[in-house]
C-alpha atoms as a PDB file:
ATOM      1  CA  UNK A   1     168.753  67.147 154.843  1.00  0.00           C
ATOM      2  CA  UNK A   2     164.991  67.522 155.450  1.00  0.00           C
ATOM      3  CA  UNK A   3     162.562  64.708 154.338  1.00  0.00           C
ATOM      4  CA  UNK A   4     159.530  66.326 154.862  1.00  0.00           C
ATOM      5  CA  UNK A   5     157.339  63.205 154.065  1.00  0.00           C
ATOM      6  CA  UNK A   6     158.464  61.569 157.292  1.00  0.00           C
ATOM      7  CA  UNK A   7     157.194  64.396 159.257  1.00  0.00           C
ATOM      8  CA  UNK A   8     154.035  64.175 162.154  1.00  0.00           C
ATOM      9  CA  UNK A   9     153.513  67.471 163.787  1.00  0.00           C
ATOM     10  CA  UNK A  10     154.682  71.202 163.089  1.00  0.00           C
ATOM     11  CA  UNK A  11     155.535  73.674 165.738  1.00  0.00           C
ATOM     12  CA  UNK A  12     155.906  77.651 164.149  1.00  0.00           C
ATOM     13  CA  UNK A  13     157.081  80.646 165.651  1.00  0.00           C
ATOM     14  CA  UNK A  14     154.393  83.188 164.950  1.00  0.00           C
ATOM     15  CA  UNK A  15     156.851  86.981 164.898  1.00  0.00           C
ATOM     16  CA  UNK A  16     158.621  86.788 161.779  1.00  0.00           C
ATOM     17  CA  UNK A  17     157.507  83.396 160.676  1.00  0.00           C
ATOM     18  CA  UNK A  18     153.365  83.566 160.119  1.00  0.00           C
ATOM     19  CA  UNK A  19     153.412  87.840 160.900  1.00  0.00           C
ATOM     20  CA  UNK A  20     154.974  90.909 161.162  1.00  0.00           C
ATOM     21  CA  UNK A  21     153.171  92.660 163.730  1.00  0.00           C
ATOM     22  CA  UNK A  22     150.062  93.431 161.307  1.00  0.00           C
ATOM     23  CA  UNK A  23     151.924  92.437 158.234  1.00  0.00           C
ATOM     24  CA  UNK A  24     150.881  88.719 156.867  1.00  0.00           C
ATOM     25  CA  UNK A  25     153.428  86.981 155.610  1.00  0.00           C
ATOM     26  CA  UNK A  26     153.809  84.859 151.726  1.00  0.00           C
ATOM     27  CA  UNK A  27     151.579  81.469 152.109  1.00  0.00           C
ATOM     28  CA  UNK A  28     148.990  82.163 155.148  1.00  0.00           C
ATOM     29  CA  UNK A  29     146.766  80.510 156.129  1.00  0.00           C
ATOM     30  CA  UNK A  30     147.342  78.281 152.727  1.00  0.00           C
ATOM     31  CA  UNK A  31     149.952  76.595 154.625  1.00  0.00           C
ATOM     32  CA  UNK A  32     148.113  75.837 157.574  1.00  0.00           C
ATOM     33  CA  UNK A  33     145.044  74.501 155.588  1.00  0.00           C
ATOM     34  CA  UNK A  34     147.480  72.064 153.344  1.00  0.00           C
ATOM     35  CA  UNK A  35     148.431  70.792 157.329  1.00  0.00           C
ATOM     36  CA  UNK A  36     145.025  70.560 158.368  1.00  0.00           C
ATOM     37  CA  UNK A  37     144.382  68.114 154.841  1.00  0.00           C
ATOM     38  CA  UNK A  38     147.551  66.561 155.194  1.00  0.00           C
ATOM     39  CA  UNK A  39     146.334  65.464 159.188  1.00  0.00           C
ATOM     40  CA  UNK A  40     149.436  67.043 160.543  1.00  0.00           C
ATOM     41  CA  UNK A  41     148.865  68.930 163.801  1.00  0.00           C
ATOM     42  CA  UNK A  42     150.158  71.959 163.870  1.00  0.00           C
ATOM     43  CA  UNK A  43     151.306  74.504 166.990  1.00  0.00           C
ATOM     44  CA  UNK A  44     152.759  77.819 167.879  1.00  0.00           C
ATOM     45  CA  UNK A  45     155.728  78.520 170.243  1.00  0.00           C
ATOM     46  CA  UNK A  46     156.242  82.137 170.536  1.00  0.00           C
ATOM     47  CA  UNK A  47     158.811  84.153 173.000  1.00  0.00           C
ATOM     48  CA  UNK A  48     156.286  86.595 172.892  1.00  0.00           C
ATOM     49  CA  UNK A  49     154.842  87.415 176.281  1.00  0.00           C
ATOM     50  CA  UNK A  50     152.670  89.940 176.071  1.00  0.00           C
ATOM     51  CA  UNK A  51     149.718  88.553 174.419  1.00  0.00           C
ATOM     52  CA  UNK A  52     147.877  85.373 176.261  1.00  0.00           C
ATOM     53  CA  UNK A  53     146.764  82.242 174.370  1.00  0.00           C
ATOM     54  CA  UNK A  54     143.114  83.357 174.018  1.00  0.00           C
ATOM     55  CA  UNK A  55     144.505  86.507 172.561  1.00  0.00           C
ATOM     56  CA  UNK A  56     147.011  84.536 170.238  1.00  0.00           C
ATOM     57  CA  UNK A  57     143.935  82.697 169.019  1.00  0.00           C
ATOM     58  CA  UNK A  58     141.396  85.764 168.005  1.00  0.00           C
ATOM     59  CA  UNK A  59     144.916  87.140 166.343  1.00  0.00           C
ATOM     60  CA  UNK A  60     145.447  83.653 164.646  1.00  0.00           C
ATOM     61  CA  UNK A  61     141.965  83.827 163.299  1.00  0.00           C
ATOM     62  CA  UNK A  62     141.892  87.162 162.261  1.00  0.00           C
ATOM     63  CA  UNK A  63     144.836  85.682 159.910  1.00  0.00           C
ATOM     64  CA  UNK A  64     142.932  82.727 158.578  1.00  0.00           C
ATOM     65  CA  UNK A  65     144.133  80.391 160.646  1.00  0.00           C
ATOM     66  CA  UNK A  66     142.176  78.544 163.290  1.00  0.00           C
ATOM     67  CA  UNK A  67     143.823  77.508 166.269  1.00  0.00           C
ATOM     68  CA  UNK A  68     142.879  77.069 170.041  1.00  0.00           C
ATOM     69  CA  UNK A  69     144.401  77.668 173.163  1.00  0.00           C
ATOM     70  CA  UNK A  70     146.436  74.572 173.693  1.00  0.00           C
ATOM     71  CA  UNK A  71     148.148  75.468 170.523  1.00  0.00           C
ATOM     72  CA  UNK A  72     149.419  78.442 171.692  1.00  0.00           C
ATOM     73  CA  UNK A  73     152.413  77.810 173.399  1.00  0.00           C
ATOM     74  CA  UNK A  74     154.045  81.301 174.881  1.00  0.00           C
ATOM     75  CA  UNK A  75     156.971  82.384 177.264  1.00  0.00           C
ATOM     76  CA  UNK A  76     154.605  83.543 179.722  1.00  0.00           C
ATOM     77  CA  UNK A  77     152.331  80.208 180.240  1.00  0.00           C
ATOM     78  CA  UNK A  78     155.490  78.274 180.120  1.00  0.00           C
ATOM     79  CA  UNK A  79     156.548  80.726 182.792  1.00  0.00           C
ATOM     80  CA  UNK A  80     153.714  80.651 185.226  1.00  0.00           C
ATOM     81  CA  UNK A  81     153.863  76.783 184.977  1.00  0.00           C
ATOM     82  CA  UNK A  82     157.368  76.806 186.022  1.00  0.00           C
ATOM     83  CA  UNK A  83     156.871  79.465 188.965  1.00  0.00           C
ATOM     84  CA  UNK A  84     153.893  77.286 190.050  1.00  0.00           C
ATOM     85  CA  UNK A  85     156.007  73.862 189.690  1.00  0.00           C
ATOM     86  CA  UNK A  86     159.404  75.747 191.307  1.00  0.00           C
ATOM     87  CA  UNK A  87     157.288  77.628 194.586  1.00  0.00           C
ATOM     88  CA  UNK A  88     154.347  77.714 196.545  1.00  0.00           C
ATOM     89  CA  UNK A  89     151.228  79.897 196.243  1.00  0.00           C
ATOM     90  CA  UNK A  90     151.258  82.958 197.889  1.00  0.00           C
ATOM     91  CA  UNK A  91     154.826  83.493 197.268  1.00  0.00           C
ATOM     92  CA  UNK A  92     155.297  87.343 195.928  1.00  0.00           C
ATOM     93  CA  UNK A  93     156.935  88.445 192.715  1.00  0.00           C
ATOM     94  CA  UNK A  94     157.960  91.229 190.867  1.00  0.00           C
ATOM     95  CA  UNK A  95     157.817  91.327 186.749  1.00  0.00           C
ATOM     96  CA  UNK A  96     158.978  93.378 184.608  1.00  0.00           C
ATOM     97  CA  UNK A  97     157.178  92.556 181.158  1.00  0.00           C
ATOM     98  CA  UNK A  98     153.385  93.344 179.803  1.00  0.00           C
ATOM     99  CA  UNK A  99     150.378  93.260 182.009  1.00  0.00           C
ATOM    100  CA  UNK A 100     149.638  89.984 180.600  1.00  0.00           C
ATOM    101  CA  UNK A 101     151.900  88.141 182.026  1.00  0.00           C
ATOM    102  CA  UNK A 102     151.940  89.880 185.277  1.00  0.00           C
ATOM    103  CA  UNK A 103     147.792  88.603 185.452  1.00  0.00           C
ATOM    104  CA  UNK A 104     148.785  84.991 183.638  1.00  0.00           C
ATOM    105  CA  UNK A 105     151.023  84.877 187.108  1.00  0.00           C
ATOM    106  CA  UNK A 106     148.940  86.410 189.639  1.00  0.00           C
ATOM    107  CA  UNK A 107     146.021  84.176 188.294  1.00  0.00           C
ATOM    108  CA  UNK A 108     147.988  81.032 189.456  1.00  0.00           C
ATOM    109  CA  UNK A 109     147.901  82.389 192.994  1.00  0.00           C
ATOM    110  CA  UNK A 110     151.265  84.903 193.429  1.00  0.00           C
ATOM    111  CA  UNK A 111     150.530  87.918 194.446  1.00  0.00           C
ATOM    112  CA  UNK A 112     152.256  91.082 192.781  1.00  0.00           C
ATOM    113  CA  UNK A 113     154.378  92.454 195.410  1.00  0.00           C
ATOM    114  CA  UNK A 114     157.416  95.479 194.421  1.00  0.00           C
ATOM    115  CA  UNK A 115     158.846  95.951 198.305  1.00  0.00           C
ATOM    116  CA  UNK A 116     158.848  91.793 198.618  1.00  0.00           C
ATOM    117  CA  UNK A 117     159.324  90.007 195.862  1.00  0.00           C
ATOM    118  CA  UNK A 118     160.802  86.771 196.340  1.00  0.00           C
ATOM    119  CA  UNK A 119     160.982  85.957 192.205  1.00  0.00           C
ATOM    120  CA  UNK A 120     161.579  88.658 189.962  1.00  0.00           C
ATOM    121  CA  UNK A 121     160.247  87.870 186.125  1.00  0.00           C
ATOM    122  CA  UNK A 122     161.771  89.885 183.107  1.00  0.00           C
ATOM    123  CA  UNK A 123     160.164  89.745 179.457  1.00  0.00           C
ATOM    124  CA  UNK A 124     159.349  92.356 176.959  1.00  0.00           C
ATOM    125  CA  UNK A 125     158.012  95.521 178.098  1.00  0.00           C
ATOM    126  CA  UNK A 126     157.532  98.375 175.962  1.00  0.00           C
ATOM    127  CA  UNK A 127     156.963 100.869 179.056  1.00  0.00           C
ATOM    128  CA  UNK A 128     159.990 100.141 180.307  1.00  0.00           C
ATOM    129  CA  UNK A 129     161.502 102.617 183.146  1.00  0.00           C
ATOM    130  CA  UNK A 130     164.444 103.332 184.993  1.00  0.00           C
ATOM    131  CA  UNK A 131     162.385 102.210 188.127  1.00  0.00           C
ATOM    132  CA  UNK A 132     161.208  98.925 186.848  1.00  0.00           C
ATOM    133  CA  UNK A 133     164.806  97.490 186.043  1.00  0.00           C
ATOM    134  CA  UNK A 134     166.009  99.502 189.689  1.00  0.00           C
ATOM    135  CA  UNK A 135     163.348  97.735 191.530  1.00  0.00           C
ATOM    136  CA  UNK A 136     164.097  94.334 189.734  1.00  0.00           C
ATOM    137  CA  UNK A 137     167.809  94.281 190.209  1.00  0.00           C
ATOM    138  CA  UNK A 138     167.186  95.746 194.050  1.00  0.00           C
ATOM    139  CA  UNK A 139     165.055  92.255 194.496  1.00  0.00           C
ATOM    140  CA  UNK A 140     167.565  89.972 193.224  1.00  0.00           C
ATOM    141  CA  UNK A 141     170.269  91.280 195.114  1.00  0.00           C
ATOM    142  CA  UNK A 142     168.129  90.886 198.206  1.00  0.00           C
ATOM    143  CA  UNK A 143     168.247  86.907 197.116  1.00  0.00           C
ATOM    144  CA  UNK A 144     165.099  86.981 194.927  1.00  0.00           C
ATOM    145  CA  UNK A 145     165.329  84.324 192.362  1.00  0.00           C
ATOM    146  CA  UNK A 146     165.741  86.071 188.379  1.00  0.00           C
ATOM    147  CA  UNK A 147     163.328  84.011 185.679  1.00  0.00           C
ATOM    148  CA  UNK A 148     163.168  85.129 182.066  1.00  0.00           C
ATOM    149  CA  UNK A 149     160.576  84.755 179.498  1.00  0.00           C
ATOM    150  CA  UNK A 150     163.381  84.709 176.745  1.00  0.00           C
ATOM    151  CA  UNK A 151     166.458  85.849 175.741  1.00  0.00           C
ATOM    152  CA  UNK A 152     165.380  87.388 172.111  1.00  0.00           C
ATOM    153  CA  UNK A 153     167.601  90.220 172.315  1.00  0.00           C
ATOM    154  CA  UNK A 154     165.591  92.075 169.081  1.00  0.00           C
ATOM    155  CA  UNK A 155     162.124  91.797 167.857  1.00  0.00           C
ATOM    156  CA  UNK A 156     161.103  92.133 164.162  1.00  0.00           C
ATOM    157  CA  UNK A 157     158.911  94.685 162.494  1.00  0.00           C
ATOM    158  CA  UNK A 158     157.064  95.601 159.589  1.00  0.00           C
ATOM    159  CA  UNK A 159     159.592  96.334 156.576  1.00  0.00           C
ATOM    160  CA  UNK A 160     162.385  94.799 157.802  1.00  0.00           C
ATOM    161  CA  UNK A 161     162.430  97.632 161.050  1.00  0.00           C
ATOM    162  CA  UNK A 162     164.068  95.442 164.401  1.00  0.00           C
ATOM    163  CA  UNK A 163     163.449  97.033 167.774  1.00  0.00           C
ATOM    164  CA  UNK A 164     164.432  95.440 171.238  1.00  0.00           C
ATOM    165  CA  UNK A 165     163.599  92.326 172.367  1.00  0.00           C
ATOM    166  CA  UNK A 166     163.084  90.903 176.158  1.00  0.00           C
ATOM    167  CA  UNK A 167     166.997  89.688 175.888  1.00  0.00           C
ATOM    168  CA  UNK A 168     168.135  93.249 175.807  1.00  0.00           C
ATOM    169  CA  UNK A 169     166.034  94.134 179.097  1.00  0.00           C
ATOM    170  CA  UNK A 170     167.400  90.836 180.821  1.00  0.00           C
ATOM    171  CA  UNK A 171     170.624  91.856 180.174  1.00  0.00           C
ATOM    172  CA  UNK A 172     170.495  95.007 181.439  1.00  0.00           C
ATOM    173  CA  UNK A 173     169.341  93.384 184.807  1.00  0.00           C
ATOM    174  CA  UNK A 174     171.722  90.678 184.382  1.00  0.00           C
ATOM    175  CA  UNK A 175     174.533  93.427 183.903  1.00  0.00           C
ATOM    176  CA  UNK A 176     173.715  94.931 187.343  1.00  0.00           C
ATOM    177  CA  UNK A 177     173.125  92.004 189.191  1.00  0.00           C
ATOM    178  CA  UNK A 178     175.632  89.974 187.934  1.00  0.00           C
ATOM    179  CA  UNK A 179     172.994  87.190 188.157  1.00  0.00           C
ATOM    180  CA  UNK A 180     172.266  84.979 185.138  1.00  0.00           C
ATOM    181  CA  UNK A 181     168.311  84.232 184.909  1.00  0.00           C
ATOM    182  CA  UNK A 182     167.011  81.264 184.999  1.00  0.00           C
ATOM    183  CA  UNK A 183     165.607  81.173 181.100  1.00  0.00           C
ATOM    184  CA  UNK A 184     162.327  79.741 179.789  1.00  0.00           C
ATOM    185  CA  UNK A 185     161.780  80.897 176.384  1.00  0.00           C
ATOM    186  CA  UNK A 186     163.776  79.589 173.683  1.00  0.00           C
ATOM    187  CA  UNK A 187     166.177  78.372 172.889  1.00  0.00           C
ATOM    188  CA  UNK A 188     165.882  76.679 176.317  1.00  0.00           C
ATOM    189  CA  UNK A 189     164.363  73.389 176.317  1.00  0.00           C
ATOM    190  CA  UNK A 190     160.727  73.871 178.397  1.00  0.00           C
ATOM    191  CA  UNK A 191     159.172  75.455 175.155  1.00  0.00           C
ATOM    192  CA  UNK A 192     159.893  72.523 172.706  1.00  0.00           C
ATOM    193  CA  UNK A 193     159.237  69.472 175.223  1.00  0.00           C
ATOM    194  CA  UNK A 194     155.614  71.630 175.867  1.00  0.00           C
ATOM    195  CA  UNK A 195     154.693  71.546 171.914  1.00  0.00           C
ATOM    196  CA  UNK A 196     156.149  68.082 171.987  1.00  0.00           C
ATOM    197  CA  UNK A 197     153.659  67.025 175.000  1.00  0.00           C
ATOM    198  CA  UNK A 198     151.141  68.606 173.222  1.00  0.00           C
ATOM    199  CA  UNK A 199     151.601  66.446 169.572  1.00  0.00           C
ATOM    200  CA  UNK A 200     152.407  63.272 170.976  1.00  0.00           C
ATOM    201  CA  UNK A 201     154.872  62.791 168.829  1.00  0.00           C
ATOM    202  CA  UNK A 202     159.041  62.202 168.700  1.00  0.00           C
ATOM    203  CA  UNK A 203     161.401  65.171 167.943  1.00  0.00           C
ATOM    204  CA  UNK A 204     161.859  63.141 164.666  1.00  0.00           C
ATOM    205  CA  UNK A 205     158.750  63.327 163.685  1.00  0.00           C
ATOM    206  CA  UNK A 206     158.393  66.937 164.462  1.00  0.00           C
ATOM    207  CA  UNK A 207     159.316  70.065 161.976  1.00  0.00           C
ATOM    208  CA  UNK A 208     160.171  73.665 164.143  1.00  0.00           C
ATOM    209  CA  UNK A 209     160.059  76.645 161.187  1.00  0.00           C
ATOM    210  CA  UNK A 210     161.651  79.229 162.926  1.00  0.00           C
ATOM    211  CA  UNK A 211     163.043  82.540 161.663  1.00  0.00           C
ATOM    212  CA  UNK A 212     166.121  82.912 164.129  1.00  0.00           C
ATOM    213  CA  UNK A 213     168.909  80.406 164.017  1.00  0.00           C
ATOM    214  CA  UNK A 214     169.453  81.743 167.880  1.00  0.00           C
ATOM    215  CA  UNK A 215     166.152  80.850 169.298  1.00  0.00           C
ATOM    216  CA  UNK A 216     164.180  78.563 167.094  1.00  0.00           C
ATOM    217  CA  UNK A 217     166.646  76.879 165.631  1.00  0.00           C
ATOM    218  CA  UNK A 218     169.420  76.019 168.074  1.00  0.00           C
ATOM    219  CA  UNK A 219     166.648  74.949 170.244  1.00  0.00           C
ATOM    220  CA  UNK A 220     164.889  72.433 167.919  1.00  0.00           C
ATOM    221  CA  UNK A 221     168.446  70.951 167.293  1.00  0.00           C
ATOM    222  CA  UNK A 222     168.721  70.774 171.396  1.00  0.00           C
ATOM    223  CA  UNK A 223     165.766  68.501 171.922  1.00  0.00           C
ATOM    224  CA  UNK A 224     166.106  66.370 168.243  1.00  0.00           C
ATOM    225  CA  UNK A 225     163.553  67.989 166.824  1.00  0.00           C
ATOM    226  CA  UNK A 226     163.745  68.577 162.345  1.00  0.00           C
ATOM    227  CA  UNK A 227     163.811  72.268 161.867  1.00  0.00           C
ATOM    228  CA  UNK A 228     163.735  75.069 158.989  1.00  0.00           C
ATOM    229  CA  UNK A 229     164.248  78.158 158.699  1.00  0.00           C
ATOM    230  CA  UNK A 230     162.528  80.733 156.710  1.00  0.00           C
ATOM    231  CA  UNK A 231     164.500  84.088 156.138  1.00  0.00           C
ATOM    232  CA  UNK A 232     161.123  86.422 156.640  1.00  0.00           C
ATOM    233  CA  UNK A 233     162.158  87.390 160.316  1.00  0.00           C
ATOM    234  CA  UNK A 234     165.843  88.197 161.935  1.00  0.00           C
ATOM    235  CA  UNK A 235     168.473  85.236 161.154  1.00  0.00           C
ATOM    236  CA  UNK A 236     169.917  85.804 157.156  1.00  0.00           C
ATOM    237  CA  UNK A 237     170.675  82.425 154.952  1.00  0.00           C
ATOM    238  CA  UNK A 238     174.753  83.655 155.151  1.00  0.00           C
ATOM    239  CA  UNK A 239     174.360  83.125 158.865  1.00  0.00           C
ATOM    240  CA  UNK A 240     173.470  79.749 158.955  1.00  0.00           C
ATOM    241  CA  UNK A 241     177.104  78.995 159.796  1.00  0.00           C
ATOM    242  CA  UNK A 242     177.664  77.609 163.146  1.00  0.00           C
ATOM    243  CA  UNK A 243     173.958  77.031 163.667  1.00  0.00           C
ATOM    244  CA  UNK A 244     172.825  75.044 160.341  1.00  0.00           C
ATOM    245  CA  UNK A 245     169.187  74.011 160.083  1.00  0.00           C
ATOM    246  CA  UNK A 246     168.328  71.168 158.298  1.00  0.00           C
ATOM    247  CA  UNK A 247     166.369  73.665 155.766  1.00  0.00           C
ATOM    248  CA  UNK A 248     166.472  76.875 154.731  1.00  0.00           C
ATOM    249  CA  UNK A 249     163.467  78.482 152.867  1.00  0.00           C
ATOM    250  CA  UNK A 250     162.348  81.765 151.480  1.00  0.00           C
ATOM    251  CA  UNK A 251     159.359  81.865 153.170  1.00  0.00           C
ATOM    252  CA  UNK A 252     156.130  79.759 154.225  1.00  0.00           C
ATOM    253  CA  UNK A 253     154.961  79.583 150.339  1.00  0.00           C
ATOM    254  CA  UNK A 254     158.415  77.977 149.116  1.00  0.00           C
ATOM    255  CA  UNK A 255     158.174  75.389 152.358  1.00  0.00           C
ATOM    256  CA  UNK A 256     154.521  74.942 151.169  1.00  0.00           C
ATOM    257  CA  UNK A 257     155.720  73.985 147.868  1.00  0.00           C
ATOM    258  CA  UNK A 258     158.254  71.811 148.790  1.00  0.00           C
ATOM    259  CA  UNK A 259     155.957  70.028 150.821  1.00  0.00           C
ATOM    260  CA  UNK A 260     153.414  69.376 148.460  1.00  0.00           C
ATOM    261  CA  UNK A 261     155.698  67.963 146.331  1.00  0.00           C
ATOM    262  CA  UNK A 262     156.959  65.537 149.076  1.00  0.00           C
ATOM    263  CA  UNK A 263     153.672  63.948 149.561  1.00  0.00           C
END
């Protein structure tokens, strides 16, 4: 059970939780104003990689909700951080994933470098190629070490429409490899002690919403973090089987409610 009155701090995925791509979903930005009254800090952890934080935030406003850049927690800063705390500057990589986060890691001091790439990076990318996921596998075989941004293996869309997600591209270059990445995003534990370094506060104290009992969910429960799920993204309410959050919810405006009746 979820007593919401006990809680400090809430962490939100943004795809399928605040948006669908362009679509706003039931309750925003009324739920993040009843937070901002309420004096609970609230943050985003996405899997996303291809936007940046400062990008997150102009998107976040343009949806009501104000936000800055250290609430914006994203597979590709979490990334770069863990590139920069696992090797030294000036060590080349390869990426397959958005432009973004090939900058986000350059801009840390790694060059880009195809032919001699000693870490290879896999997120989304929606210009995938043949020749990106050849020249990936090619540098891992040669030793290079394999880092994902995530492991979403779908991505949601407006009207209920699911494409693929970075998991189904790090697969693929798992599946020739035969080399298991290391993984950052969700449900992997970097993501959730970041938002919880962020709050200040214990997983007790802190609510995840997520919309995938995979990712957001499984991963809340991993570092003892309260978590809820609201059924606007991927994961269904008959699902919550083997993974059971401590809440399930139609969307942001029935959390909202519940909330506000809590306090």
């Amino acid at each position: 059970m979820l007593n919401l009155s006990t809680l400090r701090a809430c962490a939100l995925d943004l795809d399928g939780v605040v948006w669908r791509e362009d679509e706003r979903l039931p309750a925003v930005p009324a739920f993040f104003g009843f937070l901002r009254d309420q004096g609970i800090p609230y943050a985003f952890i996405t899997n996303n990689s291809t936007r940046t934080p400062d990008q997150y935030i102009t998107r976040l406003a343009a949806f009501g909700i104000p936000a800055t850049a250290e609430q914006v927690i994203t597979s590709g800063a979490v990334t770069a951080a863990e590139i920069v705390r696992r090797f030294p500057q000036g060590t080349p990589f390869y990426a397959v994933g958005s432009q973004n986060l090939i900058d986000l890691i350059t801009a840390h001091g790694y060059p880009f470098d195809p032919d001699h790439a000693q870490i290879v990076v896999v997120g989304l990318d929606r210009n995938l190629t043949y020749e990106k996921l050849s020249i990936a596998g090619q540098r891992i075989l040669a030793g290079a070490a394999f880092i994902a941004t995530n492991g979403d293996v779908t991505f949601p869309m407006p009207n209920g429409v699911i494409t693929p997600g970075a998991g189904a591209i790090v697969s693929a270059v798992a599946t020739m490899t035969g080399c298991a990445p290391h993984m950052i995003g969700k449900p992997a534990a970097p993501m959730f002690e970041a938002a919880l370094r962020y709050f200040g506060t214990l997983p007790a104290q802190t609510l995840m919403v997520g919309d995938r009992l995979d990712t957001d969910i499984l991963g809340a429960q991993g570092v003892g973090m309260k978590n809820a799920l609201v059924l606007t993204g991927i994961s269904r309410a008959d699902e919550a089987t083997t993974i059971t959050p401590d809440a399930v919810y139609a969307d942001l405006a029935a959390l909202l409610a519940a909330w506000q009746s809590s306090v």
